[in-house]
Protein backbone atom coordinates (compact mmCIF):
# COMPACT_ATOMS: atom_id res chain seq x y z
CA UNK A 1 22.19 3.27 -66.35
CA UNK A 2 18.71 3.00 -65.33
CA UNK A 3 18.62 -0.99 -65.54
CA UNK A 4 21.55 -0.46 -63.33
CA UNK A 5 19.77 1.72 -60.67
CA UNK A 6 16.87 -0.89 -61.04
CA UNK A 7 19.09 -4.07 -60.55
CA UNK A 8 20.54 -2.05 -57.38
CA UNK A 9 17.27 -1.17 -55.68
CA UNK A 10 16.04 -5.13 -56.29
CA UNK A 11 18.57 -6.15 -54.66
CA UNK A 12 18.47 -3.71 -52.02
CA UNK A 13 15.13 -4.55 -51.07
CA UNK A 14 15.69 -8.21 -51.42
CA UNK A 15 18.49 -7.75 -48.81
CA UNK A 16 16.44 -5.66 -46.69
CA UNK A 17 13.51 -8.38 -46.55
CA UNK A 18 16.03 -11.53 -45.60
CA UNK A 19 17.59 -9.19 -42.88
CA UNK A 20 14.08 -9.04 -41.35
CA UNK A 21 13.79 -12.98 -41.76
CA UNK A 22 16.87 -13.31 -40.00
CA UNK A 23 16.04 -11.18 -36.89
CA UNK A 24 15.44 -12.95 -33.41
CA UNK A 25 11.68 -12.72 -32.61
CA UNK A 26 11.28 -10.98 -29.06
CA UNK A 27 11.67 -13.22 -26.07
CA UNK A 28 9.36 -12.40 -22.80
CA UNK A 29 12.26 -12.00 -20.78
CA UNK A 30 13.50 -9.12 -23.17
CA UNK A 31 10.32 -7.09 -23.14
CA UNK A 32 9.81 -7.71 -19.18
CA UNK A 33 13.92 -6.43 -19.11
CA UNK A 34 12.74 -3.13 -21.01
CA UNK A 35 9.83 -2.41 -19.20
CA UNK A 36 10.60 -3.51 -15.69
CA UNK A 37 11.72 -0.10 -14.24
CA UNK A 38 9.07 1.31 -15.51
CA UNK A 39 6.90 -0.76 -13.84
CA UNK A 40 8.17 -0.79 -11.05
CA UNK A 41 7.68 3.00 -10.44
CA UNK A 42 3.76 2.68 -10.22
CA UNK A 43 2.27 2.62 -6.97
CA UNK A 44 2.50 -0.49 -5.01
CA UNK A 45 4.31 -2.41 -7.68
CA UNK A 46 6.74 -4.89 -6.04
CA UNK A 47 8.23 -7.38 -8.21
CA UNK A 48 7.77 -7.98 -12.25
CA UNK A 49 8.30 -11.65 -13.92
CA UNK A 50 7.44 -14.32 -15.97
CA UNK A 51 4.76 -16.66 -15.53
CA UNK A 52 1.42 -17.90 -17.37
CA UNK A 53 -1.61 -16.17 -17.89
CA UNK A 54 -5.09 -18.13 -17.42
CA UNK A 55 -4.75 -19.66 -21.09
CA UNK A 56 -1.65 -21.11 -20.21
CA UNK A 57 0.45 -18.80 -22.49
CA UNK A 58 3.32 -17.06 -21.03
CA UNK A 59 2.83 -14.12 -19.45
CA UNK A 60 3.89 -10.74 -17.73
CA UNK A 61 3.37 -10.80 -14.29
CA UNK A 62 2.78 -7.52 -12.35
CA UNK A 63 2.85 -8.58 -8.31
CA UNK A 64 0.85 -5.76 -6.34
CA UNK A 65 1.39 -5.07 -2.71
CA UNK A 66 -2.50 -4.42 -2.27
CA UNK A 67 -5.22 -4.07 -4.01
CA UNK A 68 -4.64 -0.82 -5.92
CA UNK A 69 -7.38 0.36 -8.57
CA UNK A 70 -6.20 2.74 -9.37
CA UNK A 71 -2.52 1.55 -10.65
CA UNK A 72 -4.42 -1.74 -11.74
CA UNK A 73 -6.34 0.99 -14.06
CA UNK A 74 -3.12 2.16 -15.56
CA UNK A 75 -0.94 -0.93 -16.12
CA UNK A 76 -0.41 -2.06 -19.81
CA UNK A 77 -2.96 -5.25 -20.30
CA UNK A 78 0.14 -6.47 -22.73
CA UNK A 79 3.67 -5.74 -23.86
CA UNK A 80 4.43 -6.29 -27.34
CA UNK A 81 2.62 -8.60 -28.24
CA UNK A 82 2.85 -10.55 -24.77
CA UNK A 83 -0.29 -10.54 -22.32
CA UNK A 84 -0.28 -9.15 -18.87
CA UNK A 85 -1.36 -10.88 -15.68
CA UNK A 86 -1.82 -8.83 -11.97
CA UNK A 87 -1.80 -10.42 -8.92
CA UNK A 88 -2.12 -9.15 -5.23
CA UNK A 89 1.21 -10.85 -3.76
CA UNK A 90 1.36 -8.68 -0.61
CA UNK A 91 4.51 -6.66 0.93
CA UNK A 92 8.32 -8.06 -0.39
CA UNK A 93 10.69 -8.25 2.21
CA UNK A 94 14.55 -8.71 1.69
CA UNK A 95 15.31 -12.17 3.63
């Protein structure tokens, strides 16, 4: 019985382990999905997207109506595991 239990719980956790293999890695455009809203609630956020940061790796990018210290103070400098850039694009207008 207890080799039993044993053989069951290896092979539980082995199971467990290639699951986690087997699991997409997080793309940017999921985590800027997830947090989007939420960014765009701050003060004088105006758009969220994808770009590069200054090391050429992609990047979260916050676009700012203004300057704005202090919701430049607050913002996240990265989302899971993916850096985050801020840039001062001005006022969005619908065309």
């Amino acid at each position: 019985m207890r080799r039993a239990i044993t053989a069951v719980l290896v092979l539980l956790i082995a199971s467990l382990a290639s699951a986690k293999d087997r699991e997409m890695p997080v793309t940017i455009q999921d985590v800027k999905t997830r947090h989007a809203r939420q960014l765009l609630a701050a003060p004088g956020v105006v758009s969220v997207g994808v770009g590069l940061d200054a090391q050429g790796r992609q990047a979260i990018v916050i676009g700012l109506d203004r300057p704005r210290p202090e919701t430049q103070a607050v913002l996240p400098t990265q989302l899971e595991g993916y850096p985050v850039r801020v840039e001062i694009i001005g006022a969005v207008k619908a065309q």
